[in-house]
C-alpha atoms as a PDB file:
ATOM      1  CA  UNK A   1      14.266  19.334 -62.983  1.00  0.00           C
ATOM      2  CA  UNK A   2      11.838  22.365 -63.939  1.00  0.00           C
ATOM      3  CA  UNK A   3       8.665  22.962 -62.252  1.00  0.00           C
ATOM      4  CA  UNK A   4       6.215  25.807 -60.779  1.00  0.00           C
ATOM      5  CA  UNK A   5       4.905  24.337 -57.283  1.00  0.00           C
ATOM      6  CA  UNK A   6       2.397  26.132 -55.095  1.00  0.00           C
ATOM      7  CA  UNK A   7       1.340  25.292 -51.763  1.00  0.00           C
ATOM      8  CA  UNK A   8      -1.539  26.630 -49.997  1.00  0.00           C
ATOM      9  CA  UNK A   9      -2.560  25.929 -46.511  1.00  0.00           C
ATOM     10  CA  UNK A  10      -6.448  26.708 -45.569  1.00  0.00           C
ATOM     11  CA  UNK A  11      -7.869  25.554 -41.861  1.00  0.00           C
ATOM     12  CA  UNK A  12      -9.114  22.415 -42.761  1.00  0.00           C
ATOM     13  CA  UNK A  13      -6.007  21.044 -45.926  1.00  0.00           C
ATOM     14  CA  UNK A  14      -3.344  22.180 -47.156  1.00  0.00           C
ATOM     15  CA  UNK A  15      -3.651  22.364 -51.524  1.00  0.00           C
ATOM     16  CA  UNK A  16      -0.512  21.659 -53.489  1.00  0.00           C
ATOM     17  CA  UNK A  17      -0.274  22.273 -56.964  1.00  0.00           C
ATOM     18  CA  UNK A  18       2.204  22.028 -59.615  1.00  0.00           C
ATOM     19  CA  UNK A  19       2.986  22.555 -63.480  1.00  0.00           C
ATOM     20  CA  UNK A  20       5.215  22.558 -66.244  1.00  0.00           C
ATOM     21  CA  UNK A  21       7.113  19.544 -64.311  1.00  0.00           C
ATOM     22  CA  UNK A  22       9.863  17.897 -66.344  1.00  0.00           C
ATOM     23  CA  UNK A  23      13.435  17.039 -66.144  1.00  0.00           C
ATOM     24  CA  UNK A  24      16.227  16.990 -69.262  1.00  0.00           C
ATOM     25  CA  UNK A  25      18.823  15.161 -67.492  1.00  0.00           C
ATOM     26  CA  UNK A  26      19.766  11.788 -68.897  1.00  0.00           C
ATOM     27  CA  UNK A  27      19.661   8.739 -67.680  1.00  0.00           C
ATOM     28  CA  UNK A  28      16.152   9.664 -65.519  1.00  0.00           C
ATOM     29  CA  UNK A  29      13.476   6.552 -65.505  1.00  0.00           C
ATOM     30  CA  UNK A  30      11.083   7.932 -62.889  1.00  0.00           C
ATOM     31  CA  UNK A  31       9.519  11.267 -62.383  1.00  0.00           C
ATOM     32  CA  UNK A  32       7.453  11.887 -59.433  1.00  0.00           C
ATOM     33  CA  UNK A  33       5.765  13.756 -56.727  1.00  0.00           C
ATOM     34  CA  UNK A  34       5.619  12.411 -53.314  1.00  0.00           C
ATOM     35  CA  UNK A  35       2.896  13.058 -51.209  1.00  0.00           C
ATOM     36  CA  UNK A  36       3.727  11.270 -48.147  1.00  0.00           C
ATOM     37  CA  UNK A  37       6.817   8.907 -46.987  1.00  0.00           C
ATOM     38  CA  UNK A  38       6.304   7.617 -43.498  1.00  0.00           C
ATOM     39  CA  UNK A  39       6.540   5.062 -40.738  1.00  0.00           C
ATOM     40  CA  UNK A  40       3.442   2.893 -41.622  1.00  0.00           C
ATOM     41  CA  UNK A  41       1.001   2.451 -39.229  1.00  0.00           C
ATOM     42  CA  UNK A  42      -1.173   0.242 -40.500  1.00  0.00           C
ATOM     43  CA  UNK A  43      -4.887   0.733 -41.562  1.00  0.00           C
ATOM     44  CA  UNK A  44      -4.678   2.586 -45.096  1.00  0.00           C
ATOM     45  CA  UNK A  45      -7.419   2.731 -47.140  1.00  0.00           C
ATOM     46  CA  UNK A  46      -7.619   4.402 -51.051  1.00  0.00           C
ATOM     47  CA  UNK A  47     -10.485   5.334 -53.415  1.00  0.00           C
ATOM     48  CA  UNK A  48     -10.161   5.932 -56.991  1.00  0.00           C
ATOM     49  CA  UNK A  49      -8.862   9.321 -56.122  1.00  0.00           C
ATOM     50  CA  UNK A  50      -8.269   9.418 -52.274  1.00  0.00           C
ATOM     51  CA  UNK A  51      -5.987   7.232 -50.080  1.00  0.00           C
ATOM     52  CA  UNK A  52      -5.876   7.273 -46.117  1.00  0.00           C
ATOM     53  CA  UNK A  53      -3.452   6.490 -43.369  1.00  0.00           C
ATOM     54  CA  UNK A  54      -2.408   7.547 -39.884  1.00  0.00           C
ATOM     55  CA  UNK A  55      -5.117  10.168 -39.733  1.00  0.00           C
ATOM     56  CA  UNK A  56      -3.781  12.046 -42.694  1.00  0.00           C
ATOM     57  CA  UNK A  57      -5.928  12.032 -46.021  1.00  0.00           C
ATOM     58  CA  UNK A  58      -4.949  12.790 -49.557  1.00  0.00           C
ATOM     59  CA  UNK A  59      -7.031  13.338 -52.513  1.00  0.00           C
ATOM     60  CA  UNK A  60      -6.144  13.977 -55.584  1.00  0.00           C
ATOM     61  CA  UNK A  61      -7.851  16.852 -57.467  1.00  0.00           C
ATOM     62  CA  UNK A  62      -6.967  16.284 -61.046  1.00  0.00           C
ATOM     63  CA  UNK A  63      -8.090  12.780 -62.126  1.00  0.00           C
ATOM     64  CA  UNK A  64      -4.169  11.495 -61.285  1.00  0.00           C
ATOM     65  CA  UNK A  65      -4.076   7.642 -60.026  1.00  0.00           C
ATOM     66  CA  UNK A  66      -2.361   7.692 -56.702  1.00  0.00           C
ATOM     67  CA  UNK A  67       0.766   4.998 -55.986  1.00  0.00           C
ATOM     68  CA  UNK A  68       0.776   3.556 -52.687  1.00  0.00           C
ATOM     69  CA  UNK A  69       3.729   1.196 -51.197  1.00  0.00           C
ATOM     70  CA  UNK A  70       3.854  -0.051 -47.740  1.00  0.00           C
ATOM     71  CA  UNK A  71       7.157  -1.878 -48.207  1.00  0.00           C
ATOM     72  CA  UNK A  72      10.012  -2.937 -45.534  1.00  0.00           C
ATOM     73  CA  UNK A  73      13.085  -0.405 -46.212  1.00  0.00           C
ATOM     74  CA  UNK A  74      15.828  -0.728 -45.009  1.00  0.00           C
ATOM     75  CA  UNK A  75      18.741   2.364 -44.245  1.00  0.00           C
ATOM     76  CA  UNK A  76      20.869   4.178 -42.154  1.00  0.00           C
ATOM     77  CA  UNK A  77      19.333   7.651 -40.454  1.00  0.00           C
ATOM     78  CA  UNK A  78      23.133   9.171 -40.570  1.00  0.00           C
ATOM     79  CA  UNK A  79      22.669   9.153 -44.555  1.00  0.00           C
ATOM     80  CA  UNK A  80      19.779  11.755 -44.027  1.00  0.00           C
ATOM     81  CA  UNK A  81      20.657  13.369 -40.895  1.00  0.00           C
ATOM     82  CA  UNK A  82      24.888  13.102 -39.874  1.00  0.00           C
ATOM     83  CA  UNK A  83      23.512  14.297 -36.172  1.00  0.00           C
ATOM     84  CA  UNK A  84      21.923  10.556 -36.060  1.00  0.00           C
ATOM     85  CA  UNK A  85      23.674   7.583 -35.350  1.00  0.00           C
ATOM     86  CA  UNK A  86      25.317   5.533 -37.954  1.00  0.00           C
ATOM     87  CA  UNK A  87      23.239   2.747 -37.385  1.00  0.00           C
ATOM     88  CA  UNK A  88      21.060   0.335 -40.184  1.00  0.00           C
ATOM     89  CA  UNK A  89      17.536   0.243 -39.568  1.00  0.00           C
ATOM     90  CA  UNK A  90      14.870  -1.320 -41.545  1.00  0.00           C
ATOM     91  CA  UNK A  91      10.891  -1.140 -41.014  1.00  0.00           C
ATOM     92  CA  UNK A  92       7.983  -0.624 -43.460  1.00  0.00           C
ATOM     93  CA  UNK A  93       6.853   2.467 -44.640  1.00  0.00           C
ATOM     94  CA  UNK A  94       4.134   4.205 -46.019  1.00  0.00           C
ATOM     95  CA  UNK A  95       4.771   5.998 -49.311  1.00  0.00           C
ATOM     96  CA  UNK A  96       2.110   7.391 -51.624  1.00  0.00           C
ATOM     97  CA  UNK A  97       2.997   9.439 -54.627  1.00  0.00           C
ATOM     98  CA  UNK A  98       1.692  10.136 -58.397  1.00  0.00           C
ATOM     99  CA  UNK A  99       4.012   8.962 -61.452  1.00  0.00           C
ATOM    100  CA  UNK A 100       4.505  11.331 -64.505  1.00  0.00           C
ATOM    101  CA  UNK A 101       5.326  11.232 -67.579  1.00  0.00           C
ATOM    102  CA  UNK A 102       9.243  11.256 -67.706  1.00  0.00           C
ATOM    103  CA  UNK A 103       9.412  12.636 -71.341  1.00  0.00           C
ATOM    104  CA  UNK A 104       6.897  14.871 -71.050  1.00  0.00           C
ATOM    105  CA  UNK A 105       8.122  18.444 -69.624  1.00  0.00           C
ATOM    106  CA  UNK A 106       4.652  19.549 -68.796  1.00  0.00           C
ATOM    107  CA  UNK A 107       3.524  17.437 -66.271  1.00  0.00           C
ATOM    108  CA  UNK A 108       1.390  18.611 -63.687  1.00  0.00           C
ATOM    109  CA  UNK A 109      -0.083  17.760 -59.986  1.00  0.00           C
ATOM    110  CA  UNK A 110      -3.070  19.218 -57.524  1.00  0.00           C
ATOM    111  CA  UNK A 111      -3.579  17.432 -54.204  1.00  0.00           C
ATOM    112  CA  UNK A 112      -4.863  18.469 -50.656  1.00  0.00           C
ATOM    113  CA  UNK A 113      -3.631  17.032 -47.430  1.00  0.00           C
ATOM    114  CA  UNK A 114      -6.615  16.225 -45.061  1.00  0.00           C
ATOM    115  CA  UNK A 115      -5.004  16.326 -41.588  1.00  0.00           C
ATOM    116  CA  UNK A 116      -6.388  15.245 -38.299  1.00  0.00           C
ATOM    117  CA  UNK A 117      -8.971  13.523 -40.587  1.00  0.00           C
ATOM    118  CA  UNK A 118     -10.974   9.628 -40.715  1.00  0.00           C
ATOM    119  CA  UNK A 119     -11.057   7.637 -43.540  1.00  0.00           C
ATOM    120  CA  UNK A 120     -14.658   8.893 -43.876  1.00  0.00           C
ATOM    121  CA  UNK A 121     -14.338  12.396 -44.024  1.00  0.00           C
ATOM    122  CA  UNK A 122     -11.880  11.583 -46.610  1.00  0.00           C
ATOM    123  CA  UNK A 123     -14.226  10.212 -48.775  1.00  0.00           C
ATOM    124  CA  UNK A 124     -16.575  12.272 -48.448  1.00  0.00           C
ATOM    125  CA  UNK A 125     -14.280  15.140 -49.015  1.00  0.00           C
ATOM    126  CA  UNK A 126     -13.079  13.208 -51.912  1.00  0.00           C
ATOM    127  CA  UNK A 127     -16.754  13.207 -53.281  1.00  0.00           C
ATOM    128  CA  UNK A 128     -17.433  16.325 -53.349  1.00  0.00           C
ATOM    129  CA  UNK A 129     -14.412  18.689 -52.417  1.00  0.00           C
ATOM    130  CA  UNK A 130     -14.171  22.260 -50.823  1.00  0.00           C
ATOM    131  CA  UNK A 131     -11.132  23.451 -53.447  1.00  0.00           C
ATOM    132  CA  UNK A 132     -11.369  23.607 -57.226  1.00  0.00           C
ATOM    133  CA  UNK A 133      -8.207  24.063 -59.187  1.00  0.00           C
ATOM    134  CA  UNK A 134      -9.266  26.927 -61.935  1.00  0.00           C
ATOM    135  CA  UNK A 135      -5.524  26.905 -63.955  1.00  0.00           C
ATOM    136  CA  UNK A 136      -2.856  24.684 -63.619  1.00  0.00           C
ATOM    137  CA  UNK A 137      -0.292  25.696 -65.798  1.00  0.00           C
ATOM    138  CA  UNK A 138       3.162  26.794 -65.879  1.00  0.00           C
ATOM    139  CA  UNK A 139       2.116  30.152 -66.574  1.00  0.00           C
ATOM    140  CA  UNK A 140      -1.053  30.587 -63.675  1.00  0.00           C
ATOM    141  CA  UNK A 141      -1.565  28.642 -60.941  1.00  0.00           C
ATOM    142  CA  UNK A 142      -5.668  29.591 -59.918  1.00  0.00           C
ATOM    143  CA  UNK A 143      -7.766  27.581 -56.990  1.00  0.00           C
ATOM    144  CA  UNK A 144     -10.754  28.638 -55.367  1.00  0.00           C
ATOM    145  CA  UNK A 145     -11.838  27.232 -51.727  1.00  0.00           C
ATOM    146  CA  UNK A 146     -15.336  26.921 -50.564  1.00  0.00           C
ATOM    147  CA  UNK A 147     -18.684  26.192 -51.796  1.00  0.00           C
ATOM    148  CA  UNK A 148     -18.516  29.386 -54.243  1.00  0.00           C
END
């Protein structure tokens, strides 16, 4: 896996944005970038470029088509965390992530995290939004936030 990630955090999202994403190992089907995996709590809502749940928005900021799943998993905790109980659990969960291009080794993502936010400020924000990714490549990574 290969990548150049930034993450920015401003008072009202936090901007992630990443380039030159691609992995050479073999045997890889799916390449990724998760932008949320959590209990679900019901009441998600997506635009073409925006999704919503659990007072938590995400909008995409380069055009990218957002996967959602809200799926029953099932697991044990001690597989992520050994200071947990070795006990199976199962219970749905939100997941929301962009796919790349798994042969391509210059894929690229930009995304803000609206917290503490309604499904209508998302969409609005989603309209007409307060960052602006100027470069997104492997060599510069350039946003600007606010109106200017």
């Amino acid at each position: 896996m290969s990548g150049k990630k930034v993450v920015v955090c401003f008072e009202d999202c936090v901007v992630a944005i990443g380039a030159g994403l691609g992995c050479s190992l073999s045997g890889v089907s799916q390449l990724t970038t998760a932008l949320d995996q959590t209990h679900y709590f019901g009441g998600e809502k997506m635009g073409s470029n925006w999704a919503y749940h659990n007072d938590r928005g995400y909008v995409t900021l380069d055009g990218a088509s957002l996967c959602l799943s809200t799926e029953i998993q099932h697991g044990n905790w001690y597989d992520i965390d050994n200071t947990l109980p070795a006990k199976q659990d199962s219970g749905r969960v939100f997941k929301l992530w962009v796919q790349h291009d798994v042969l391509s080794a210059d894929n690229s993502y930009a995304y803000v995290i609206l917290p503490y936010a309604s499904a209508g400020k998302v969409a609005r924000w989603a309209r007409r939004p307060k960052v602006k990714v100027l470069e997104n490549t492997s060599q510069r990574q350039i946003i600007r936030y606010g109106d200017k």
